[in-house]
Every structure is written in structure tokens, then in C-alpha cells.
C-alpha atoms as a PDB file:
ATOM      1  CA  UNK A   1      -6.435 -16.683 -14.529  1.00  0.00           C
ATOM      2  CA  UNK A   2      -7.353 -15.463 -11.025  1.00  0.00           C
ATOM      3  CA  UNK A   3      -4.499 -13.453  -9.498  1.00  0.00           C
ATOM      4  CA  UNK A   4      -3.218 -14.519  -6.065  1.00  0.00           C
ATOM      5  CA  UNK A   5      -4.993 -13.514  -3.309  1.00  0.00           C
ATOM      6  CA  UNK A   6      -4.798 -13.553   0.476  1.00  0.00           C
ATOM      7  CA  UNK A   7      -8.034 -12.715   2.913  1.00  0.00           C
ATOM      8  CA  UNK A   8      -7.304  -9.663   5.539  1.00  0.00           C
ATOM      9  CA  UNK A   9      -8.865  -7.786   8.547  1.00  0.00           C
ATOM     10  CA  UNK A  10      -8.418  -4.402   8.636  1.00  0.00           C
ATOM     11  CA  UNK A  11      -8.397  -2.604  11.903  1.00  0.00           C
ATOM     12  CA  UNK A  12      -9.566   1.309  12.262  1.00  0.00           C
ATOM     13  CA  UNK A  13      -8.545   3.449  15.018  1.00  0.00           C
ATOM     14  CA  UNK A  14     -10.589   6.596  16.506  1.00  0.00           C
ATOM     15  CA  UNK A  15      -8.070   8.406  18.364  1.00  0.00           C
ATOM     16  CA  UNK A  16      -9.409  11.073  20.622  1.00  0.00           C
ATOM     17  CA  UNK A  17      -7.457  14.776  19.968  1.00  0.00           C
ATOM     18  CA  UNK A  18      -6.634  17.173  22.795  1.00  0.00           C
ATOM     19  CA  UNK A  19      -8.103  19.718  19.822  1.00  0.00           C
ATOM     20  CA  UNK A  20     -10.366  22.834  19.821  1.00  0.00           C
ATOM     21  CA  UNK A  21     -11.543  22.360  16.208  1.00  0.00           C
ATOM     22  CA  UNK A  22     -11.082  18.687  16.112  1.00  0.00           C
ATOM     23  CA  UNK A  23     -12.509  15.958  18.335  1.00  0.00           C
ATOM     24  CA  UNK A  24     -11.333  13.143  16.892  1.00  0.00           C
ATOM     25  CA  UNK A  25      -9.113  11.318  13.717  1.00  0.00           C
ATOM     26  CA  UNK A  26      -9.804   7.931  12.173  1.00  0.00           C
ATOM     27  CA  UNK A  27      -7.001   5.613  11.153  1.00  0.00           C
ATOM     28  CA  UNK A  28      -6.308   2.305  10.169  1.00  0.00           C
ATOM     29  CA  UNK A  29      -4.131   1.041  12.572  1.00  0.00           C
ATOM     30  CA  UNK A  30      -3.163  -2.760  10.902  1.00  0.00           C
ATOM     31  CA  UNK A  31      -4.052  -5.574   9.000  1.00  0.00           C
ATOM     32  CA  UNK A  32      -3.649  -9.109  10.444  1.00  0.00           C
ATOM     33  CA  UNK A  33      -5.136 -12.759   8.991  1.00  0.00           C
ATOM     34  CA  UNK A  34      -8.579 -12.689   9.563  1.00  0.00           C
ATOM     35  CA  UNK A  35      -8.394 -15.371  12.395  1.00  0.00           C
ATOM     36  CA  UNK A  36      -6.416 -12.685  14.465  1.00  0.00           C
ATOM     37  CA  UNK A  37      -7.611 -11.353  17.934  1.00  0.00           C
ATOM     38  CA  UNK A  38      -8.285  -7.633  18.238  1.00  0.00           C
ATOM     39  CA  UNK A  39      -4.590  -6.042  18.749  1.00  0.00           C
ATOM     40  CA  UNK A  40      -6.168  -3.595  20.777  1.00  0.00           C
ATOM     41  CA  UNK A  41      -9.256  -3.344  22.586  1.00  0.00           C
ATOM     42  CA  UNK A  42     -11.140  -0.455  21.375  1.00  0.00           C
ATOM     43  CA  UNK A  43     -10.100  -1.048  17.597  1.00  0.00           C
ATOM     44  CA  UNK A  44     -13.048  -1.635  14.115  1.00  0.00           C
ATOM     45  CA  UNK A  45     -12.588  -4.665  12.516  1.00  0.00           C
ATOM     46  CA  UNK A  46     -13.582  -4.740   8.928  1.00  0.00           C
ATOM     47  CA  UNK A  47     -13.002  -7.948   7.546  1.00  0.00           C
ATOM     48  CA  UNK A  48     -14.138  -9.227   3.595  1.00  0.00           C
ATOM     49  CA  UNK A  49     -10.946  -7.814   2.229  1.00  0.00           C
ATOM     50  CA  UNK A  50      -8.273  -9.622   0.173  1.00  0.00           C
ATOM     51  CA  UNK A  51      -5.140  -8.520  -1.016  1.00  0.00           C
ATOM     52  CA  UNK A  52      -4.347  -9.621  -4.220  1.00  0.00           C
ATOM     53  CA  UNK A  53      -0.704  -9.605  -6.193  1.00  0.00           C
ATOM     54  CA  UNK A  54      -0.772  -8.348  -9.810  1.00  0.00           C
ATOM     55  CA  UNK A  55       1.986  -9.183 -12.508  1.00  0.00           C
ATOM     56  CA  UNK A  56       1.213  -5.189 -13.466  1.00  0.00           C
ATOM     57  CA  UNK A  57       2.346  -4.270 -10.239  1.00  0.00           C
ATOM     58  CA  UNK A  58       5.847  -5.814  -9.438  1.00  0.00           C
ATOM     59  CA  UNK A  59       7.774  -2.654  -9.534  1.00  0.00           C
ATOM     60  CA  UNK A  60       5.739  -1.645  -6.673  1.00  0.00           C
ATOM     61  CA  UNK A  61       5.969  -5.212  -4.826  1.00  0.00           C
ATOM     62  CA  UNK A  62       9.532  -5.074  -5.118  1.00  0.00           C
ATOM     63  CA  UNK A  63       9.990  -1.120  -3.879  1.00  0.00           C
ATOM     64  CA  UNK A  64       7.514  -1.962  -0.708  1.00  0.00           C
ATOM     65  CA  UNK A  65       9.924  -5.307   0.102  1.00  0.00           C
ATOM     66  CA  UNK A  66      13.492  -3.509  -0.538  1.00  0.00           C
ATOM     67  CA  UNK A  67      12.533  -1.032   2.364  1.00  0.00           C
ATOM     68  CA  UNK A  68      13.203  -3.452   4.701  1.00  0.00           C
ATOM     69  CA  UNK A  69      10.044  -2.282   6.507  1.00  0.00           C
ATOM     70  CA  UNK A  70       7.251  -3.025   4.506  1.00  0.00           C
ATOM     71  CA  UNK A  71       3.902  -1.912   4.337  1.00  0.00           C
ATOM     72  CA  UNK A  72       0.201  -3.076   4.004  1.00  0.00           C
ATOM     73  CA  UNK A  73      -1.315   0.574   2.791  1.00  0.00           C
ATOM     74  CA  UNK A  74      -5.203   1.084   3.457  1.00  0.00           C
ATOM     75  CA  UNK A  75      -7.271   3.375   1.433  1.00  0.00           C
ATOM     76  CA  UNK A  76     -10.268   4.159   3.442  1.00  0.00           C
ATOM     77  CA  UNK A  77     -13.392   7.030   3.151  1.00  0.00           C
ATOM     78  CA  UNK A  78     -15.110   8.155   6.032  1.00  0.00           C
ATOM     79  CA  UNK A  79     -19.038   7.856   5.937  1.00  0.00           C
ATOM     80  CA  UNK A  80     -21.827   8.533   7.853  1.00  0.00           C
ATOM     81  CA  UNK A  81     -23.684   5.829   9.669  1.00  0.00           C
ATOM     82  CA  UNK A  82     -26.399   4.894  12.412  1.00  0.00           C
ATOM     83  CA  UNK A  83     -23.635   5.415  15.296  1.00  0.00           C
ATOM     84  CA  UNK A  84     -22.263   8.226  13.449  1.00  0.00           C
ATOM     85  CA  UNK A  85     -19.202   9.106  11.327  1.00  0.00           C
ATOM     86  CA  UNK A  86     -16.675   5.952  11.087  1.00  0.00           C
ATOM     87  CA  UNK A  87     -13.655   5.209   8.320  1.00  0.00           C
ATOM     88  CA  UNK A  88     -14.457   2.596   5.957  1.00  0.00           C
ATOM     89  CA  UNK A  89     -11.627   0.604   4.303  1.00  0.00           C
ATOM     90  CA  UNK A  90     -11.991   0.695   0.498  1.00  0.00           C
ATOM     91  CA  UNK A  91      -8.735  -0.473  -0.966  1.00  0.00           C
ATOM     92  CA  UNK A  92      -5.894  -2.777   0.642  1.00  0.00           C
ATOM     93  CA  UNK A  93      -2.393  -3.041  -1.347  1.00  0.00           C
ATOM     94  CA  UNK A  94       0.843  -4.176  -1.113  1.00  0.00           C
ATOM     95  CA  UNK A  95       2.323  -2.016  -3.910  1.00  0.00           C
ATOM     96  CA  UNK A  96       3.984   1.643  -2.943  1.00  0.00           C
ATOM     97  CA  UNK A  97       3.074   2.671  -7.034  1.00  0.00           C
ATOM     98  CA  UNK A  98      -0.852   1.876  -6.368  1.00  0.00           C
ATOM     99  CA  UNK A  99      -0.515   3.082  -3.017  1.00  0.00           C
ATOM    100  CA  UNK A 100       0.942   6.439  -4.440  1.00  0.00           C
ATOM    101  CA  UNK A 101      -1.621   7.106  -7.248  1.00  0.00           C
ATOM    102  CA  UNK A 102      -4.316   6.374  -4.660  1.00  0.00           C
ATOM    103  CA  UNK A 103      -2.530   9.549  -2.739  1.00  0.00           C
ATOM    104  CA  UNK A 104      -1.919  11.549  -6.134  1.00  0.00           C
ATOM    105  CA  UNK A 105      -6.034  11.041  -6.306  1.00  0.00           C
ATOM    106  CA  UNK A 106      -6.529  12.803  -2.713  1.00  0.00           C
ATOM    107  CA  UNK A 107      -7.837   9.528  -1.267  1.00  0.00           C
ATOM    108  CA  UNK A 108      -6.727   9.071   3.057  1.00  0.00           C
ATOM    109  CA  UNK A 109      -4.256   5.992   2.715  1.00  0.00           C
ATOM    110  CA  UNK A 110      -2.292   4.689   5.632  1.00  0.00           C
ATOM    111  CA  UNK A 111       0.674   2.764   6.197  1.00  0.00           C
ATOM    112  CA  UNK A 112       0.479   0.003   8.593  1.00  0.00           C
ATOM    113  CA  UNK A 113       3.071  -2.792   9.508  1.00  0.00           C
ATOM    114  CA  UNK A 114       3.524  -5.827   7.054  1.00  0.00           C
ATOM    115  CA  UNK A 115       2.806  -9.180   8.969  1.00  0.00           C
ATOM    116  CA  UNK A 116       5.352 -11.465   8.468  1.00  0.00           C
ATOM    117  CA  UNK A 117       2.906 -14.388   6.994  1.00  0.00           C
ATOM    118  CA  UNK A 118       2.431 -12.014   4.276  1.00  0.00           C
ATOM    119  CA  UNK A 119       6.012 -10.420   4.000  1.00  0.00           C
ATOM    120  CA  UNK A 120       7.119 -13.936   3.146  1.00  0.00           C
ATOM    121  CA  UNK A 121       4.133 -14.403   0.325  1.00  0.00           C
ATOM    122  CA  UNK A 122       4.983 -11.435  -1.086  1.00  0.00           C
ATOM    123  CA  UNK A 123       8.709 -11.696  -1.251  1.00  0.00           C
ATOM    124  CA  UNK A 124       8.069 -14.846  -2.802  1.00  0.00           C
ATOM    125  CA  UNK A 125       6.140 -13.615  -5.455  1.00  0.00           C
ATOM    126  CA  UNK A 126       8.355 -10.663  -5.806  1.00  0.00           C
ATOM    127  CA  UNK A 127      11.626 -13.179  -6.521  1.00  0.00           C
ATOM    128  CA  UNK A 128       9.264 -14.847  -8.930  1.00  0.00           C
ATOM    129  CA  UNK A 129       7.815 -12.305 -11.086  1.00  0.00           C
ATOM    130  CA  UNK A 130       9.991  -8.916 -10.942  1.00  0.00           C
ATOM    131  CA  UNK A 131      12.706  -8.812 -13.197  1.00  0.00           C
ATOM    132  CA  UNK A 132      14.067  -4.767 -13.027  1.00  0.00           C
ATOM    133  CA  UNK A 133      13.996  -2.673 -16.352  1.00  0.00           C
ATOM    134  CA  UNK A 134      17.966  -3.253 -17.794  1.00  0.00           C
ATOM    135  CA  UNK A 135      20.205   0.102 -17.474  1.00  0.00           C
ATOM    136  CA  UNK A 136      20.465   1.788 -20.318  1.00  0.00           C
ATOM    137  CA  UNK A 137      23.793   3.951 -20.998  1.00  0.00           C
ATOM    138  CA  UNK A 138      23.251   7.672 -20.981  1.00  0.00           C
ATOM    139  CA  UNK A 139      24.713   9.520 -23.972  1.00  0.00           C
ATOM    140  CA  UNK A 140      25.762  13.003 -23.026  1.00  0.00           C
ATOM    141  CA  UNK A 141      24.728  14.843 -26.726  1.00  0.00           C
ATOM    142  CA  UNK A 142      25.942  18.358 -25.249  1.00  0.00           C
ATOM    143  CA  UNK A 143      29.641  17.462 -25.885  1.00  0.00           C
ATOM    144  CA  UNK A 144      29.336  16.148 -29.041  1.00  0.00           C
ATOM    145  CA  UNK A 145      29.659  18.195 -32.245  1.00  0.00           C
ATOM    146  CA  UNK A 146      25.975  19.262 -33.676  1.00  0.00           C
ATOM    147  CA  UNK A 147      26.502  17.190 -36.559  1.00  0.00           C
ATOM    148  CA  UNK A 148      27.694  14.030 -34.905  1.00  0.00           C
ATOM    149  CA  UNK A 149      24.698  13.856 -32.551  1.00  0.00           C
ATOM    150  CA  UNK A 150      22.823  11.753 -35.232  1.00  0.00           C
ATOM    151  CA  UNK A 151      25.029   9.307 -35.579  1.00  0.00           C
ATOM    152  CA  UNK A 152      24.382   8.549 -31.694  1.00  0.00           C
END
């Protein structure tokens, strides 16, 4: 069964630095439906992404919606090309856990507004499929007699 899925553009940004060692940074600036006009003259558009919702990855769904701000996160590379160096978009999520072991892995991801079109899909989904792990009581073992911490 084919997970569900929803086509994106993602936009990069070159932003010119007032730097001696640096003369530029690459970005990604946002995401929109791929229909979208440019939000701003000057951005890439990549398009022939998809972001698509995993059952694996609810926990993450459901921390990137409870923010109240949520996020589309980008991994992107820069490579080399015929008009130079440019950033590449590699990986588009919607879940702060993938987005964080993409991070832990030294990949560049960015955060970029949600749009609402997909902030309603995905809170859908999230109301659908996350159920959150039940509390378990803590036992504090340090004030209890050595030989009744077994019976705990």
C-alpha cells in the first residue's frame, strides 16, 4: 500500500553576504503546490518532489503540528554545475524526528513555513493515525528497602 503523498516545489535562495571569506549562502526559502507562482523573483524552483506521510513517523507528524507553527524541513546538498555551485533539494519532510536524524547525520536542512493546504492534510492524518505512547508510573526504587525492590 502506497503511502500518502502530496507533489511540492521547493524554492532555493542565494543570498548575497556583506562577507570577506564568504560571498554567498544557499537556502531553501519555501515549499508551495507546484502550481504556485515564484514567491519571489530571483528564487530556484525545483519541482519533482513529493512529500509523503508514513505510519512510522507519527510521533514526528504530531510534534511538527503541536508547535503551532509548523514546518516543511528541506534537506538539500550543494553541487557543482554548468552555471556554477547551486543547492539541490534531496529530501522534503514533514516529521521533526526525520528532520532531526537528517541533522544528527550533518546533512544542511532548513525550516520553511507550512502552507496551510498541507497543514490541514497533515493534521488530518495526524488525528487519524497518532495515538501517544500511554504514561507509565515511575517507581522511585531509592526509597524502598533493598529487599523490597523486587517485589516492584
Amino acid at each position: 500500500m502506497n503511502p500518502p503523498s502530496m507533489p511540492v516545489c521547493v524554492w532555493m535562495e542565494k543570498r548575497i553576504l556583506a562577507s570577506r571569506w564568504v560571498s554567498h549562502e544557499w537556502g531553501a526559502a519555501a515549499v508551495t503546490m507546484p502550481a504556485a507562482a515564484p514567491p519571489q523573483p530571483g528564487w530556484e524552483r525545483h519541482e519533482g518532489h513529493a512529500v509523503s506521510l508514513h505510519r512510522d513517523e507519527a510521533e514526528g507528524y504530531y510534534l511538527n503540528t503541536s508547535t503551532g507553527d509548523p514546518k516543511v524541513f528541506v534537506m538539500w546538498r550543494p553541487e557543482e554545475g554548468e552555471g556554477g555551485e547551486a543547492a539541490v533539494p534531496r529530501t522534503v519532510t514533514l516529521s521533526y524526528n526525520e528532520a532531526a536524524r537528517l541533522m544528527d547525520a550533518q546533512e544542511k536542512v532548513d525550516a520553511v513555513p507550512m502552507p496551510p493546504v498541507m497543514r490541514a492534510w497533515l493534521e488530518a492524518y495526524v488525528a487519524q493515525n497518532y495515538r501517544p505512547e500511554p504514561k507509565k508510573k515511575r517507581v522511585r526504587s531509592s526509597f524502598v528497602a533493598p529487599a523490597e525492590r523486587s517485589k516492584l
